[in-house]
Protein backbone atom coordinates (compact mmCIF):
# COMPACT_ATOMS: atom_id res chain seq x y z
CA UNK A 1 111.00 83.36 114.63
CA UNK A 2 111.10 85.19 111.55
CA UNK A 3 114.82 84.24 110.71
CA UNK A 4 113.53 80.27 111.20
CA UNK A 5 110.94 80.89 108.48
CA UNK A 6 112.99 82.91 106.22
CA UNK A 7 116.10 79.93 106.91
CA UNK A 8 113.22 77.31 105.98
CA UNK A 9 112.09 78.90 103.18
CA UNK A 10 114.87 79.45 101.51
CA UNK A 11 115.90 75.51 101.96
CA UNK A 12 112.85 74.36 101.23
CA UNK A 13 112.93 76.15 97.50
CA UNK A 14 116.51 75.10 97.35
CA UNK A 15 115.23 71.67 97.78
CA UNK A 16 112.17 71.48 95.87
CA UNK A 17 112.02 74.66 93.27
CA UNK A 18 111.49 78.37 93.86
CA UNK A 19 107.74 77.61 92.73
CA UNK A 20 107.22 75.16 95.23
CA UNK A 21 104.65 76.88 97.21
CA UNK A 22 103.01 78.62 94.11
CA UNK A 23 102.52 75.57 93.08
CA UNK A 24 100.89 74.63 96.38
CA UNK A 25 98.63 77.47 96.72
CA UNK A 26 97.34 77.53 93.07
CA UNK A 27 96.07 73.93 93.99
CA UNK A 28 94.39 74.86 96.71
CA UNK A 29 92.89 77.71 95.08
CA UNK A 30 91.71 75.81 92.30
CA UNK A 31 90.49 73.12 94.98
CA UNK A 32 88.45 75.63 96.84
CA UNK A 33 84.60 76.60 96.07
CA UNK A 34 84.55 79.37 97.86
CA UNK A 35 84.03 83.10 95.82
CA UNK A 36 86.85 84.51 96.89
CA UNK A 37 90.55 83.52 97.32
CA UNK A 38 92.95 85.80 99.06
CA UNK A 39 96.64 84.79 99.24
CA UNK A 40 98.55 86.61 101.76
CA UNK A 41 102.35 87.30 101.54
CA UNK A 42 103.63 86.80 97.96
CA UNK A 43 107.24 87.93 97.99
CA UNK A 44 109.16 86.50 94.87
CA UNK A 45 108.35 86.37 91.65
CA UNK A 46 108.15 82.63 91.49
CA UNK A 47 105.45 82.70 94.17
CA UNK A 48 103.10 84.61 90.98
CA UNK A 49 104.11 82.74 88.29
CA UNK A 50 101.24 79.79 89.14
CA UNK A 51 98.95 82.31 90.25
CA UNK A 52 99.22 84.51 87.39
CA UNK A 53 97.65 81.09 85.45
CA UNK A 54 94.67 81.17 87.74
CA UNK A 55 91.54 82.44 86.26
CA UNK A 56 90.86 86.03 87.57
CA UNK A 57 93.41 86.34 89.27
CA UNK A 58 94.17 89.57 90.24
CA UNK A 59 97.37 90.96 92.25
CA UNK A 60 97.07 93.81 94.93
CA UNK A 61 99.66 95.34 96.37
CA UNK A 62 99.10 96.79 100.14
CA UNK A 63 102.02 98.28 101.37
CA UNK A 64 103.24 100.63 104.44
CA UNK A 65 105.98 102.72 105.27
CA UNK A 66 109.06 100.51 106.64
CA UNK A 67 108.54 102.82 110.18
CA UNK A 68 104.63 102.34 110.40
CA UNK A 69 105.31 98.53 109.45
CA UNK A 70 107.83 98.52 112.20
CA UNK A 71 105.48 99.52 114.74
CA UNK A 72 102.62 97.81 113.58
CA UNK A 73 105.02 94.75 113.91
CA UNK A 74 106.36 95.09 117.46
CA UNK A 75 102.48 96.05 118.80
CA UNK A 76 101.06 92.87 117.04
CA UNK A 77 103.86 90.75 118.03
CA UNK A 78 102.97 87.56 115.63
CA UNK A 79 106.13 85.91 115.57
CA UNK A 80 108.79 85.02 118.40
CA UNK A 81 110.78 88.33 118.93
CA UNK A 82 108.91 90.56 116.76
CA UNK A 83 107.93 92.80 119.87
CA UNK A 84 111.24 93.24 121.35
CA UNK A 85 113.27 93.66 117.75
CA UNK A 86 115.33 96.87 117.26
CA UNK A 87 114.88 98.96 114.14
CA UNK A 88 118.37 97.44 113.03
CA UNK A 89 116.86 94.30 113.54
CA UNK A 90 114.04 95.07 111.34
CA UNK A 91 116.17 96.62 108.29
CA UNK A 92 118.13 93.49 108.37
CA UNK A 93 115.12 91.27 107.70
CA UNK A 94 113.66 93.68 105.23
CA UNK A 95 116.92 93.15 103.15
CA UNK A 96 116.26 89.44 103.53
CA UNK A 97 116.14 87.40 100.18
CA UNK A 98 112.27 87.01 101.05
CA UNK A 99 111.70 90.51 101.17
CA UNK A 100 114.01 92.47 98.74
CA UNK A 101 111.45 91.64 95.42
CA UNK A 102 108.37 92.70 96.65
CA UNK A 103 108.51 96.37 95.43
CA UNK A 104 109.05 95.01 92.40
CA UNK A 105 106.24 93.14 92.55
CA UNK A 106 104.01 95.82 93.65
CA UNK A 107 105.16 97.84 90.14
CA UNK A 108 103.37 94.86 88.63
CA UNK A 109 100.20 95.28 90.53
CA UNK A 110 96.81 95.88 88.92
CA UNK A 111 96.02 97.61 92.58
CA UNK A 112 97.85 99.58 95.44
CA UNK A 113 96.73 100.67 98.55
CA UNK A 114 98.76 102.37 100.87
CA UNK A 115 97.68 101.32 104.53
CA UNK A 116 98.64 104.19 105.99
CA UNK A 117 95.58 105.17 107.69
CA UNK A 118 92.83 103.81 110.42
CA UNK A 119 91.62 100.17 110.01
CA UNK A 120 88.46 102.24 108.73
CA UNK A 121 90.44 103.98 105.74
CA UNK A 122 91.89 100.80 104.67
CA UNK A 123 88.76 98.88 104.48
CA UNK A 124 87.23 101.69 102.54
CA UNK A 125 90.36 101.49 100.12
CA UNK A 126 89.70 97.21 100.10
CA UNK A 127 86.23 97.60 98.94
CA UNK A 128 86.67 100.25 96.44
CA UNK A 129 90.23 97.83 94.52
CA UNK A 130 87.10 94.88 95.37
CA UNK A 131 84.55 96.89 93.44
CA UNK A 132 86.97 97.72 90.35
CA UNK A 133 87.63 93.53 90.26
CA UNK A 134 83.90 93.25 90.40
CA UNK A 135 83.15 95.50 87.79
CA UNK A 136 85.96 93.94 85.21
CA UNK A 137 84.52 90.38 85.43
């Protein structure tokens, strides 16, 4: 559920440092041969600090109202209880320490997109923050 992997998480920085899977994922990203890297779900500052050291490394933020997210959440139904979760329910988690930095994050971002739109109108947003990236390296 998403309160287990919020709870683990949070113990698992406690345990090991808020950089802990920064640390991780730089690794691997350094590690990896392929062209592109995309890291999914950054919520803390921490979680940037490694990447920020990465070479070409460049932070997107894609973001959603909290009522279209809502929806989006209980259709795709990726975690235990997601479907079935009340709009209360959902507020709750989005005041969650994992959650409650990543506006400020997105401030920091070189690129927004607001997925608002079809699948189509994202994509089209995607490949025009990919083209900027392209055309600065």
């Amino acid at each position: 559920s998403r309160e287990n992997l919020i709870a683990f998480s949070e113990m698992t920085r406690k345990g090991f440092g808020e950089d802990l899977y920064a640390k991780v994922i730089a690794g691997d990203s350094q590690d990896d041969t392929s062209q592109l890297v995309v890291v999914d779900g950054i919520r803390r500052e921490a979680d940037i600090s490694e990447l920020r050291k990465l070479e070409n490394f460049h932070l997107v933020y894609v973001t959603a109202p909290a009522e279209m997210r809502y929806k989006r959440m209980q259709t795709r139904g990726e975690n235990v209880g997601e479907a079935e979760m009340s709009w209360e329910g959902f507020m709750e988690e989005e005041n969650a320490s994992t959650e409650v930095a990543i506006p400020k994050l997105g401030a920091e971002a070189e690129h927004r997109i607001d997925n608002i739109g079809t699948f189509e109108e994202f994509h089209m947003q995607l490949e025009s923050v990919m083209d900027k990236i392209s055309n600065q390296e």
